[in-house]
Protein backbone atom coordinates (compact mmCIF):
# COMPACT_ATOMS: atom_id res chain seq x y z
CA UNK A 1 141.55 89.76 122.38
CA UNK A 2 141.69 90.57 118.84
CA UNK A 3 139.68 87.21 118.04
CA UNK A 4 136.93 88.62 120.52
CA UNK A 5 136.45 91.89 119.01
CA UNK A 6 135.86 90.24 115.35
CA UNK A 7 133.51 87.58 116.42
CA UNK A 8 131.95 90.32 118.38
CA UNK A 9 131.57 92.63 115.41
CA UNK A 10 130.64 89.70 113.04
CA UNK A 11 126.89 89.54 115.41
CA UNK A 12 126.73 92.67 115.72
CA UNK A 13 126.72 92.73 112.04
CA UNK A 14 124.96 89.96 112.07
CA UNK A 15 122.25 91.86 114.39
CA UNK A 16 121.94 94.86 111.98
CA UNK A 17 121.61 92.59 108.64
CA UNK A 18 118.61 90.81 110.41
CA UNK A 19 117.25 93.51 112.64
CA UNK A 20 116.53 95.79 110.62
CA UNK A 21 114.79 94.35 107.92
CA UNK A 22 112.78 92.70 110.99
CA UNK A 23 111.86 96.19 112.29
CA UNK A 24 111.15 97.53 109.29
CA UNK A 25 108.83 94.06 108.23
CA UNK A 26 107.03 94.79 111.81
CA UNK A 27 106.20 98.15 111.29
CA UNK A 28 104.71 98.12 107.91
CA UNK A 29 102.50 95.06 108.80
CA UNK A 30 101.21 97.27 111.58
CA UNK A 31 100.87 99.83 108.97
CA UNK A 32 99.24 97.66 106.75
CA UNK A 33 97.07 96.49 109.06
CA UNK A 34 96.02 100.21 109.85
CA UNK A 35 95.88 101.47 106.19
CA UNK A 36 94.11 98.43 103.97
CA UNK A 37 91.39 97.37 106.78
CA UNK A 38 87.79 96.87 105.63
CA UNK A 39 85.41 99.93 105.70
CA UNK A 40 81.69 99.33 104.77
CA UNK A 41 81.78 100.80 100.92
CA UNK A 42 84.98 101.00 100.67
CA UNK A 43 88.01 98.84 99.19
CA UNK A 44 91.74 99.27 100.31
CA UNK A 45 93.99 96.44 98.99
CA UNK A 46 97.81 95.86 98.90
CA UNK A 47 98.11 94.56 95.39
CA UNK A 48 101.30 92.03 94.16
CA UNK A 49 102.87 92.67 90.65
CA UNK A 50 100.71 90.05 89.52
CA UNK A 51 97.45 91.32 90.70
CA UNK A 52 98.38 94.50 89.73
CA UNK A 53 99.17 93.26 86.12
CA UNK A 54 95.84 91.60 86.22
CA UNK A 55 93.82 94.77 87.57
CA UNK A 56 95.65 97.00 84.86
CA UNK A 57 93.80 94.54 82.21
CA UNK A 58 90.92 93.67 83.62
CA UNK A 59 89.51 97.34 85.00
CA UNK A 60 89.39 99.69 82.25
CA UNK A 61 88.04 102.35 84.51
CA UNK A 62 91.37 102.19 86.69
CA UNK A 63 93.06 105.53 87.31
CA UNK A 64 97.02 104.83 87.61
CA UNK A 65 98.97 107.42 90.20
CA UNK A 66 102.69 107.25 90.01
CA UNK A 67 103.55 109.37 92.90
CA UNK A 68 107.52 108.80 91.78
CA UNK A 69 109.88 111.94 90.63
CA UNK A 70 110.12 113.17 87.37
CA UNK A 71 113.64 111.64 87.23
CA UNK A 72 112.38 108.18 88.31
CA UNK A 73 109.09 107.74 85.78
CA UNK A 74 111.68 108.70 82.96
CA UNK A 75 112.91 104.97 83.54
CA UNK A 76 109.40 104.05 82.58
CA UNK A 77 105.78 103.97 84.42
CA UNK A 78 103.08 101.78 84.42
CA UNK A 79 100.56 101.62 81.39
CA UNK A 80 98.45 104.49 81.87
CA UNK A 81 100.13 106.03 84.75
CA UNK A 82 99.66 109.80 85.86
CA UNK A 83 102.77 111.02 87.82
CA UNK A 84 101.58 113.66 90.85
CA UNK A 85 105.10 113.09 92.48
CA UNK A 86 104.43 112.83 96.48
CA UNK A 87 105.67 115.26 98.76
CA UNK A 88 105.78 118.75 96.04
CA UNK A 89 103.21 121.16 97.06
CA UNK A 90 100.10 121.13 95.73
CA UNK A 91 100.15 116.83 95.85
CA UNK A 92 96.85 117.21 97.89
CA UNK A 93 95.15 119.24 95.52
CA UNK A 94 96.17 117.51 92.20
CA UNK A 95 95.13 114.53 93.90
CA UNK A 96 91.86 115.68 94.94
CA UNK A 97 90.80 116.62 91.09
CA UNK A 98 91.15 112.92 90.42
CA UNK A 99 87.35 111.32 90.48
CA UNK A 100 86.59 109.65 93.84
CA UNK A 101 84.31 107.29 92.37
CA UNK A 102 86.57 105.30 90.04
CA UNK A 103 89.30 102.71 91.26
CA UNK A 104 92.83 104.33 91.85
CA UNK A 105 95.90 101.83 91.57
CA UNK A 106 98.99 103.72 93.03
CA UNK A 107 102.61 102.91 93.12
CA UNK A 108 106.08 104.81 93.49
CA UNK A 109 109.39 102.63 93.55
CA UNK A 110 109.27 100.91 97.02
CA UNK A 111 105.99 101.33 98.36
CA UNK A 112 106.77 104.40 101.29
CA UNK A 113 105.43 106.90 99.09
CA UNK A 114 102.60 105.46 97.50
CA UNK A 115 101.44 104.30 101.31
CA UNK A 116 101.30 107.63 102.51
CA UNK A 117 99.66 108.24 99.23
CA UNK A 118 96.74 105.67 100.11
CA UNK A 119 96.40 107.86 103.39
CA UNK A 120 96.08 110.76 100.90
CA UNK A 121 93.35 109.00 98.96
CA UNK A 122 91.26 107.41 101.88
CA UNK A 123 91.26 110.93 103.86
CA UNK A 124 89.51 112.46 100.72
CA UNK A 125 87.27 109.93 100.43
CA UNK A 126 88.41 107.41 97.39
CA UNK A 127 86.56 104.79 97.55
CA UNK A 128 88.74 101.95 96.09
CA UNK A 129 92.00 102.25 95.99
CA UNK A 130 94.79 99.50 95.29
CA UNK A 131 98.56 99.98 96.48
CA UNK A 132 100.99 98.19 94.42
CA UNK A 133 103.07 96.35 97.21
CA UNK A 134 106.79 97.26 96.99
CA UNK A 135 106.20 99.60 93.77
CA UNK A 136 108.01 99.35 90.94
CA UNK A 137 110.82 97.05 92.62
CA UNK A 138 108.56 94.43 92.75
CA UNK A 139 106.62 94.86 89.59
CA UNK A 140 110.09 94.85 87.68
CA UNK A 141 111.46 91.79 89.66
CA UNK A 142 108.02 90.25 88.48
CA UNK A 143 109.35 90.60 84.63
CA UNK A 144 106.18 93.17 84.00
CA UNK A 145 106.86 95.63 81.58
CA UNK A 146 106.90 99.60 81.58
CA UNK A 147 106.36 102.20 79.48
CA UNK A 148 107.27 105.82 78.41
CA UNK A 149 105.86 107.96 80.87
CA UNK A 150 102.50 109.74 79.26
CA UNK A 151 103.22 113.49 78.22
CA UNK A 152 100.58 114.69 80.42
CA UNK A 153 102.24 112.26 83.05
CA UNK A 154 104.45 115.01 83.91
């Protein structure tokens, strides 16, 4: 019996370790979907590390939103970044001082954040606005570099 009860734990294990990354891939591809679709005038993207790095360089226009916590852009932010850290009052309004017209490339440290930040941006009517996939996981596992958060960053 005792040999039935570990192999039955083991897939259940088994079941958690691949279920719920599956769940959670499922749901933010529906997301996705949802949040970076085409609208006439408008540009939405889900940005790589890469094309991030790339944007950073080659836009010099590009407003950078860190919507991480104080604690978390002391680690270092993006070049350029402005930290309005999502969820503290008053995000909506800091936000909305930000000019509409120029890009916006937004990122926190996994990507929930900054997605719900995207909602943020599109509801007061940014027109392009880039989400760096998988924040600043991904752009660290790229081998980008970061730097000392801006003083008016925080």
């Amino acid at each position: 019996m005792s040999g039935f009860t570990e192999l039955t734990g083991w897939r259940l294990a088994g079941l958690v370790l691949v279920g719920i990354p599956l769940v959670w891939w499922i749901w933010e591809s529906r997301w996705d979907a949802r949040l970076f679709n085409p609208q006439p005038g408008c540009r939405y993207e889900n940005r790589s590390a890469r094309q991030a790095a790339a944007l950073l360089v080659g836009c010099p226009e590009l407003q950078v939103l860190d919507v991480r916590t104080a604690r978390e852009t002391a680690q270092g932010t993006l070049p350029g970044a402005r930290r309005i850290t999502w969820g503290e009052p008053g995000f909506r309004e800091q936000v909305a001082r930000m000019d509409r017209d120029r890009p916006v490339l937004v990122y926190c440290a996994g990507g929930y954040r900054s997605r719900k930040s995207v909602e943020v941006l599109r509801s007061l009517g940014f027109k392009s606005v880039h989400h760096l996939h998988r924040g600043m996981l991904a752009w660290r596992r790229s081998g980008q570099g970061v730097v000392p958060p801006a003083v008016d960053a925080v």
